[in-house]
N, C-alpha and C. Protein backbone atom coordinates (compact mmCIF):
# COMPACT_ATOMS: atom_id res chain seq x y z
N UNK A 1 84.14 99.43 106.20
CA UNK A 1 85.56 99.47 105.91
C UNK A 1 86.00 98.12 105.36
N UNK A 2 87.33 98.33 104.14
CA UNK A 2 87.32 97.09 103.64
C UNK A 2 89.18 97.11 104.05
N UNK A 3 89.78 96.00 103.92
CA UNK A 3 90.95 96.16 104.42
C UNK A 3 91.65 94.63 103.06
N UNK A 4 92.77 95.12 102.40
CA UNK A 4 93.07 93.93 102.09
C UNK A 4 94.47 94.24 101.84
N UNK A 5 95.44 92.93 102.12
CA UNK A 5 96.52 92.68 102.20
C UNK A 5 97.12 91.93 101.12
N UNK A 6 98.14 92.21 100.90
CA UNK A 6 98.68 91.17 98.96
C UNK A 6 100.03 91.52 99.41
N UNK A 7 101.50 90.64 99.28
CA UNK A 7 101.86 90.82 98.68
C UNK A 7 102.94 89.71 97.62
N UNK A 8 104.10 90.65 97.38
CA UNK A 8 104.70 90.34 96.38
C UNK A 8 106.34 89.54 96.46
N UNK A 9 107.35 88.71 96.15
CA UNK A 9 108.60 88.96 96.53
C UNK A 9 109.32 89.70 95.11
N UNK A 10 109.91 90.41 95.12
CA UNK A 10 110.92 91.28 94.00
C UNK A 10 112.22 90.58 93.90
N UNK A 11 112.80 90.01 92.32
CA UNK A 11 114.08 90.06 92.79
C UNK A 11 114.94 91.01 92.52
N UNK A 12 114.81 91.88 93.49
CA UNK A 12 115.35 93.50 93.64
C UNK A 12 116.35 93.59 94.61
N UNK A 13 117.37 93.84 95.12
CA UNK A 13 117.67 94.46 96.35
C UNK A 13 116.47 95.56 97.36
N UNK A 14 116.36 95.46 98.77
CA UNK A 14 115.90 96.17 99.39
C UNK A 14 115.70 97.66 98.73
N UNK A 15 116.85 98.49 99.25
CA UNK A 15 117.28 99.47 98.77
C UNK A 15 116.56 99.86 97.71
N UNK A 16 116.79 99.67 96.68
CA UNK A 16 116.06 99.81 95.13
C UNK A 16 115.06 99.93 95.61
N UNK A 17 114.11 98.73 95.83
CA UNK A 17 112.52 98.29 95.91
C UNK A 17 111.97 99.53 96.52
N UNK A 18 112.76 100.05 97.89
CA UNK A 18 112.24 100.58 98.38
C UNK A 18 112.18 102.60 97.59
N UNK A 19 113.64 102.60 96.89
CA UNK A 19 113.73 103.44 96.34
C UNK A 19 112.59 104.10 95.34
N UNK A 20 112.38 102.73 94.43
CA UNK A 20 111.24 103.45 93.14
C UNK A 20 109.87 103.67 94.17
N UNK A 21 109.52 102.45 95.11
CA UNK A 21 108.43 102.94 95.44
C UNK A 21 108.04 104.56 96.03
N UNK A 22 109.16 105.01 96.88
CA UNK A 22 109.11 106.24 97.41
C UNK A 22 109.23 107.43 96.56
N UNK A 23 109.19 106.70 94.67
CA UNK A 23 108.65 108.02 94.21
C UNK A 23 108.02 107.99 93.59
N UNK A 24 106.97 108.66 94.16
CA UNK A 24 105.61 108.80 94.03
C UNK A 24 105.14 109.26 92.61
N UNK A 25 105.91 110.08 91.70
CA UNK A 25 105.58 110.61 90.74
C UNK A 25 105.30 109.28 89.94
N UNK A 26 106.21 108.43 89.96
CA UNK A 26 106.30 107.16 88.47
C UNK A 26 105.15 105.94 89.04
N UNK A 27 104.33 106.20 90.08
CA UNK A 27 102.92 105.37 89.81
C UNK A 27 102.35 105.21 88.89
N UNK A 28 102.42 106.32 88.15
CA UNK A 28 101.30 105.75 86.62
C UNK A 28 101.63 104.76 86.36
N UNK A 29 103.48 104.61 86.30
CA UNK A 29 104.00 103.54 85.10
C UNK A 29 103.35 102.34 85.55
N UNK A 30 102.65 101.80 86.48
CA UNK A 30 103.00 100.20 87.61
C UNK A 30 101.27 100.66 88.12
N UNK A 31 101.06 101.81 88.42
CA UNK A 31 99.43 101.60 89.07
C UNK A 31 98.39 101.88 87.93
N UNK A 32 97.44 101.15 87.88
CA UNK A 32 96.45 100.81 86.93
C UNK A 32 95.19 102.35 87.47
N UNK A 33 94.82 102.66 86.38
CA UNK A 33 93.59 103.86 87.23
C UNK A 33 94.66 105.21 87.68
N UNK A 34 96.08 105.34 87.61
CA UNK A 34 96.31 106.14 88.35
C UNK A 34 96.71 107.09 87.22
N UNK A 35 96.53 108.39 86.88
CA UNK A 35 97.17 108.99 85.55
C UNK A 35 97.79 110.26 86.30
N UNK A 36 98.32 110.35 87.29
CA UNK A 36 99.40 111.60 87.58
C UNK A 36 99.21 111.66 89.57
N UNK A 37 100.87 111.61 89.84
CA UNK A 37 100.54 112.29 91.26
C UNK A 37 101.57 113.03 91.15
N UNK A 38 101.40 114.07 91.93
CA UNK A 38 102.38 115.09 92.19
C UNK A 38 102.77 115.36 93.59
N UNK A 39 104.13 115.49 94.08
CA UNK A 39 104.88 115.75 95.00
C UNK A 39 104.52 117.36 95.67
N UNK A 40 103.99 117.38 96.49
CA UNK A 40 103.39 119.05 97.09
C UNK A 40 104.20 119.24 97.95
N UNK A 41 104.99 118.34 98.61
CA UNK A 41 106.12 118.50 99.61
C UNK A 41 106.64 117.20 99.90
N UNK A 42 107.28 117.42 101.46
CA UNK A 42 108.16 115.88 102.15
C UNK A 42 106.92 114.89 101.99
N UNK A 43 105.57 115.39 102.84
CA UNK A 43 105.24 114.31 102.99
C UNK A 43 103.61 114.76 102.13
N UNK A 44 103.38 115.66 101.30
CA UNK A 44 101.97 115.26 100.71
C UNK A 44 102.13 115.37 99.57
N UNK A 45 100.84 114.66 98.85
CA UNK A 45 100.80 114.33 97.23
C UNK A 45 99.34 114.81 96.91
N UNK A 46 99.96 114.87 95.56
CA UNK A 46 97.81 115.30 95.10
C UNK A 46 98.00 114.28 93.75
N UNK A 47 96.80 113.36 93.98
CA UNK A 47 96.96 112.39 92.88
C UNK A 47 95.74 112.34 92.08
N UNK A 48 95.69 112.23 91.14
CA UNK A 48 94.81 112.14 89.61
C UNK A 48 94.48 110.55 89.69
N UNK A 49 92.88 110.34 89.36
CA UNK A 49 93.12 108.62 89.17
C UNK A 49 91.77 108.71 88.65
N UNK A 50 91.42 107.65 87.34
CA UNK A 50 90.39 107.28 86.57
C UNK A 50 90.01 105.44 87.10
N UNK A 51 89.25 105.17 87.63
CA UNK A 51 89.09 103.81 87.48
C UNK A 51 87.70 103.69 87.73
N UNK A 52 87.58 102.42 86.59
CA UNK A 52 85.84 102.07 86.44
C UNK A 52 85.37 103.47 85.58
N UNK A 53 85.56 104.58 85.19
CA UNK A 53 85.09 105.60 84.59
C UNK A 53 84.88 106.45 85.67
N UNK A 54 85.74 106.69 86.93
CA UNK A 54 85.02 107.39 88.03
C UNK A 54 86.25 107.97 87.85
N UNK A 55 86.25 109.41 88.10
CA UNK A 55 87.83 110.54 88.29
C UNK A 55 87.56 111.25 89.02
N UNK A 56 88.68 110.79 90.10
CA UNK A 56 89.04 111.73 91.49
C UNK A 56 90.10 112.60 91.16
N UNK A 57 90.37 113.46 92.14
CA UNK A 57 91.35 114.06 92.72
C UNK A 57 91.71 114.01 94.26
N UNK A 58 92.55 113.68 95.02
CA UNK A 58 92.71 113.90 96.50
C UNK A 58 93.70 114.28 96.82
N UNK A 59 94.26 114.41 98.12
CA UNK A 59 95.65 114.39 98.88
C UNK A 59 95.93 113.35 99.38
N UNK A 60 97.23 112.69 99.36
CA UNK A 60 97.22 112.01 100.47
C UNK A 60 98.55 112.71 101.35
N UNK A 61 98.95 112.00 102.88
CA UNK A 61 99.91 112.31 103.37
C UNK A 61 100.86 111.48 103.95
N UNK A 62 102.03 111.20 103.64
CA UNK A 62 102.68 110.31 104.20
C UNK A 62 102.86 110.41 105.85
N UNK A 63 102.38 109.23 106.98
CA UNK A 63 102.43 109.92 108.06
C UNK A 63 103.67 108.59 108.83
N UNK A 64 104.24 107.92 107.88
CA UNK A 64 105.31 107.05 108.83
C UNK A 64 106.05 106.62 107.51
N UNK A 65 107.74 107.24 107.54
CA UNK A 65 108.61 106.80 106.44
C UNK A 65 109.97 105.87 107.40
N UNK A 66 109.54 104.93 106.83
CA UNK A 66 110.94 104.27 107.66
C UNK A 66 112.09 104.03 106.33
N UNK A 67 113.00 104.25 105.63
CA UNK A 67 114.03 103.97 104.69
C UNK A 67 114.41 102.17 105.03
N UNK A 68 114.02 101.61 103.48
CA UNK A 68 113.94 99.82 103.66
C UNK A 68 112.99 99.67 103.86
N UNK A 69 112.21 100.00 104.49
CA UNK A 69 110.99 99.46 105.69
C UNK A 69 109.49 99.79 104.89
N UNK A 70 109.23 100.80 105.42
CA UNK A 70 108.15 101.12 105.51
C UNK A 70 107.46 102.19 105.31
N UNK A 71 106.22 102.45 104.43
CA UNK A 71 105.93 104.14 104.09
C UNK A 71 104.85 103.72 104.38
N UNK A 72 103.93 104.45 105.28
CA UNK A 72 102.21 104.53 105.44
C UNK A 72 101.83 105.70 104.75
N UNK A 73 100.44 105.72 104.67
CA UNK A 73 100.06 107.29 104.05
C UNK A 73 98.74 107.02 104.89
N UNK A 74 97.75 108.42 104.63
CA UNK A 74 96.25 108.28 104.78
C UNK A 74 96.09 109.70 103.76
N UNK A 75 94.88 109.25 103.37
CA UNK A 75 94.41 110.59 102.45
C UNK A 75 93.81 111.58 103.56
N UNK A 76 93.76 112.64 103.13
CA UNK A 76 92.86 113.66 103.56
C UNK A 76 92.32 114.67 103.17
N UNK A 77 91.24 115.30 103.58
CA UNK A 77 89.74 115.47 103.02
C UNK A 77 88.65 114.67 102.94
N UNK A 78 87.60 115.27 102.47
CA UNK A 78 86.67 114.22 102.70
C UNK A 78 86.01 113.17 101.24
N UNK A 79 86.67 114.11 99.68
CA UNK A 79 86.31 112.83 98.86
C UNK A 79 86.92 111.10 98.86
N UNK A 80 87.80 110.96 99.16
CA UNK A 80 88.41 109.49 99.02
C UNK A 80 89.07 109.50 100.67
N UNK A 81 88.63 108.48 101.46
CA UNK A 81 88.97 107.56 102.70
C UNK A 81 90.12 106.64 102.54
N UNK A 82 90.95 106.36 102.67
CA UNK A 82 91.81 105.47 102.45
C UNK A 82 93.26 105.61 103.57
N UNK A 83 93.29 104.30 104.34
CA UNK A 83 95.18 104.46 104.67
C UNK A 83 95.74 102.98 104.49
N UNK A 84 96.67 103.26 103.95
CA UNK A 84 97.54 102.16 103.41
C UNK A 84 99.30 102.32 104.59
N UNK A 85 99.77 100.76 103.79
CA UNK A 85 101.20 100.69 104.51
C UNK A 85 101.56 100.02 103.19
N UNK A 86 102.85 100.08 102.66
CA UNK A 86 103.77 99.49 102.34
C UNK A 86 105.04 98.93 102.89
N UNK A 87 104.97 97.65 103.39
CA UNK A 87 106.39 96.91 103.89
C UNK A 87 107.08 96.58 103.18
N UNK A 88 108.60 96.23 102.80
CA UNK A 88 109.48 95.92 102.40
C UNK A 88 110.28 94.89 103.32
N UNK A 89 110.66 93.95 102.94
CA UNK A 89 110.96 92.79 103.78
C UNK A 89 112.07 92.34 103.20
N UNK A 90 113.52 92.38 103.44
CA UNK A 90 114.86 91.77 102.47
C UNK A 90 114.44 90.36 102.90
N UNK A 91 114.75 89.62 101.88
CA UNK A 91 114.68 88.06 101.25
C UNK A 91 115.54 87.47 101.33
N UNK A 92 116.90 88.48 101.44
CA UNK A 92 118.59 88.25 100.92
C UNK A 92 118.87 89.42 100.35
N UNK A 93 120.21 88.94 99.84
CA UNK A 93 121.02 90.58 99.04
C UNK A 93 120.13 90.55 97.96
N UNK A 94 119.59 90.23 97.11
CA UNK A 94 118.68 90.85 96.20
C UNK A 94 117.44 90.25 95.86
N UNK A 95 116.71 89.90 96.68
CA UNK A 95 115.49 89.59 97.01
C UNK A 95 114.73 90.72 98.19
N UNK A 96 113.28 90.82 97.52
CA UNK A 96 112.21 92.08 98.66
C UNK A 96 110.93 91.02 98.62
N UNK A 97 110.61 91.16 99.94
CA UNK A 97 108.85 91.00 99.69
C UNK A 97 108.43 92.56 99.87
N UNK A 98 107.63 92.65 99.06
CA UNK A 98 106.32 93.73 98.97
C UNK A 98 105.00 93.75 99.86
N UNK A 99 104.99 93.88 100.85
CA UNK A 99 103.61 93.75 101.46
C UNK A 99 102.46 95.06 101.37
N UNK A 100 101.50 95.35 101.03
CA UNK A 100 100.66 96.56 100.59
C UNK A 100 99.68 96.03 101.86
N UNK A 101 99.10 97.15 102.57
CA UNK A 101 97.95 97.01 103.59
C UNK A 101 97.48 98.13 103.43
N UNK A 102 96.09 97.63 103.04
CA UNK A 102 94.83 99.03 102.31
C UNK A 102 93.71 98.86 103.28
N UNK A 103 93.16 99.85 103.85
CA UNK A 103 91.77 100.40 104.30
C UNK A 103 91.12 100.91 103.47
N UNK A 104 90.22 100.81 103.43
CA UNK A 104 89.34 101.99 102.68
C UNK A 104 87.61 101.62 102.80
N UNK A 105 87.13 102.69 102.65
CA UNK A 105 86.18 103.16 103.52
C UNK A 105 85.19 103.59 101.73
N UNK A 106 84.43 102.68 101.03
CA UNK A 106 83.84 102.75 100.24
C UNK A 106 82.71 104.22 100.20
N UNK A 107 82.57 104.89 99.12
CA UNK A 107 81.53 106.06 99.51
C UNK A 107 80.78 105.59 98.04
N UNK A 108 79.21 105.64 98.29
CA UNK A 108 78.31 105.83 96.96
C UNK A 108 78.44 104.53 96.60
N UNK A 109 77.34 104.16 96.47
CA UNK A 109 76.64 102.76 95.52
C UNK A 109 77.43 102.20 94.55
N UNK A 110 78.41 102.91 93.96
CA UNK A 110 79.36 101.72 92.64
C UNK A 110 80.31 101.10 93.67
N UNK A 111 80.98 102.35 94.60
CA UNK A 111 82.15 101.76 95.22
C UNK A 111 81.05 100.43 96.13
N UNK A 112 80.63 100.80 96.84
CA UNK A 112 80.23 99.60 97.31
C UNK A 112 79.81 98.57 96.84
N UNK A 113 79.31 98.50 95.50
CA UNK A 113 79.31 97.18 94.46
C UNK A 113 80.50 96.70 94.52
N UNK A 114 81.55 97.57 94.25
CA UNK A 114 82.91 97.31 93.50
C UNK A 114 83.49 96.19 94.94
N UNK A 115 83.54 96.92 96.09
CA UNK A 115 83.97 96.64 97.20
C UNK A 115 83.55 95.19 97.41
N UNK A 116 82.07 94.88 97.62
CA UNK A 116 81.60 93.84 97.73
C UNK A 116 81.87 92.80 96.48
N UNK A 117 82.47 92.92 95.46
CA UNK A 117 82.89 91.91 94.64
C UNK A 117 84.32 91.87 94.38
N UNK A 118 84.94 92.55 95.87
CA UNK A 118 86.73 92.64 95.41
C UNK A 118 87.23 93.12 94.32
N UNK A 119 86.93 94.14 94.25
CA UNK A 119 87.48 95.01 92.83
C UNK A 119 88.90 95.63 93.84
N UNK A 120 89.05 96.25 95.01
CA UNK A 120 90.33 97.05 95.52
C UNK A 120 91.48 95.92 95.21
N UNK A 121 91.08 94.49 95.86
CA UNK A 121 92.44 93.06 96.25
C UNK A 121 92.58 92.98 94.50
N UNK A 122 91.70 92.77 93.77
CA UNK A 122 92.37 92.69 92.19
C UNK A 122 93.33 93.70 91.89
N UNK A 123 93.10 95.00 92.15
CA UNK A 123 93.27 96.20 91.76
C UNK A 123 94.81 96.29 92.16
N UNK A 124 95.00 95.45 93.68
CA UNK A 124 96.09 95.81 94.20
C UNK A 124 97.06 94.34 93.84
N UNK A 125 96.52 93.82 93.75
CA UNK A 125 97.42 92.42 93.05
C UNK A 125 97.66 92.48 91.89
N UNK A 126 97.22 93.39 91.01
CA UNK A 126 97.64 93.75 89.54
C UNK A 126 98.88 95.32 89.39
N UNK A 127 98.76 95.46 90.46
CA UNK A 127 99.39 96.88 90.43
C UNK A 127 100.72 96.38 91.45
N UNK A 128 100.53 95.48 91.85
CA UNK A 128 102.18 94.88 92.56
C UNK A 128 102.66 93.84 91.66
N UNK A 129 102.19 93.56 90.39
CA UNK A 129 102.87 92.69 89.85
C UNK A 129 103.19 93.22 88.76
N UNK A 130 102.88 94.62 88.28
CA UNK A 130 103.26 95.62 87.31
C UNK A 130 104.43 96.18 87.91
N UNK A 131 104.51 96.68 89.71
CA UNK A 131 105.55 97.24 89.91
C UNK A 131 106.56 96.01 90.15
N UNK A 132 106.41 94.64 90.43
CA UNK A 132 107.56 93.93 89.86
C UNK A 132 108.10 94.00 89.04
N UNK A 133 107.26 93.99 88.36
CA UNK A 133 107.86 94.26 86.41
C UNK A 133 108.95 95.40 86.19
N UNK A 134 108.07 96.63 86.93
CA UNK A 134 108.68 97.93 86.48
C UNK A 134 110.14 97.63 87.65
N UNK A 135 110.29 97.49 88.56
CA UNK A 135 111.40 97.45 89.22
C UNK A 135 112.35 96.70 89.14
N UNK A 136 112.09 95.36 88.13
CA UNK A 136 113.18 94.64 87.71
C UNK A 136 113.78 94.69 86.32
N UNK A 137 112.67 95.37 85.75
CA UNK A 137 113.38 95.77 84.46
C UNK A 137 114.39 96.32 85.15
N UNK A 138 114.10 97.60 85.98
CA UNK A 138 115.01 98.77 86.08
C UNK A 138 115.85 98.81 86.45
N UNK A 139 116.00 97.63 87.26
CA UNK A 139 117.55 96.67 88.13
C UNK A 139 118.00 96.48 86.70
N UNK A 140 117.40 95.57 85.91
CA UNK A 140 118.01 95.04 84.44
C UNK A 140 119.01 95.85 83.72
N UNK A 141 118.11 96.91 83.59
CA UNK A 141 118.33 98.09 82.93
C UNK A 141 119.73 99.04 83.10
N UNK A 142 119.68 99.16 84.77
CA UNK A 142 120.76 99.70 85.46
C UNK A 142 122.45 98.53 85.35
N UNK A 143 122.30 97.21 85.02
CA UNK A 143 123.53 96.98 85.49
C UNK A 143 123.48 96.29 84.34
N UNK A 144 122.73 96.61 82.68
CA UNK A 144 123.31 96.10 81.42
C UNK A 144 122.49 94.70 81.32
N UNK A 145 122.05 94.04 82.74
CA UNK A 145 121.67 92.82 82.12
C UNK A 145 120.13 92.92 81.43
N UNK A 146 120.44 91.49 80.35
CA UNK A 146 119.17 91.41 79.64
C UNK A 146 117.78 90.88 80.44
């Protein structure tokens, strides 16, 4: 099992930060490898993802939503292992830290290359600084400023 922690501060309001993240559909825009998840209900998703040339399909399930706070998930089934947390931390009125906490449980000889040379902590430090991007444009965006 590999476990790695990153994160980010947004200058977002809480609220917001926590808003885009909880929908799940607009990952592509901000996650790298990810090309579609879909909403199956409250709390499960079925997500599409290409990375390194490898294409899954899984579920995951959200099993702790706190609003501001906090969304955990864990996948389930048996192709992809994984449970994550996302924290949200107000900074101030429009400041977030982003905190991401990933498990995952490598299967088959690439992932475990990949694993052992930190391919997940890149993966996830590039994909929280895309969803900075994407969430402050969208603050931008929303109240006219450039």
């Amino acid at each position: 099992m590999s476990t790695v922690v990153e994160s980010i501060d947004v200058d977002v309001p809480v609220r917001a930060v926590y808003e885009r993240w909880a929908t799940f559909e607009e990952f592509p825009r901000f996650m790298d490898g990810v090309e579609e998840v879909r909403q199956l209900d409250d709390r499960r998703a079925h997500w599409r993802t290409r990375i390194a040339g490898l294409s899954r399909e899984f579920e995951t399930e959200v099993v702790e939503r706190v609003p501001d706070e906090r969304v955990a998930w864990r996948t389930t089934g048996e192709s992809v292992k994984h449970t994550g947390t996302v924290d949200f931390e107000p900074l101030g009125p429009g400041r977030t830290r982003v905190t991401m906490t990933m498990v995952f449980r490598p299967t088959g000889l690439a992932e475990r290359a990949a694993d052992r040379l930190g391919v997940l902590g890149v993966q996830v430090r590039g994909d929280l600084r895309r969803f900075k991007r994407y969430v402050e444009d969208a603050a931008g965006d929303s109240t006219g400023a450039e």
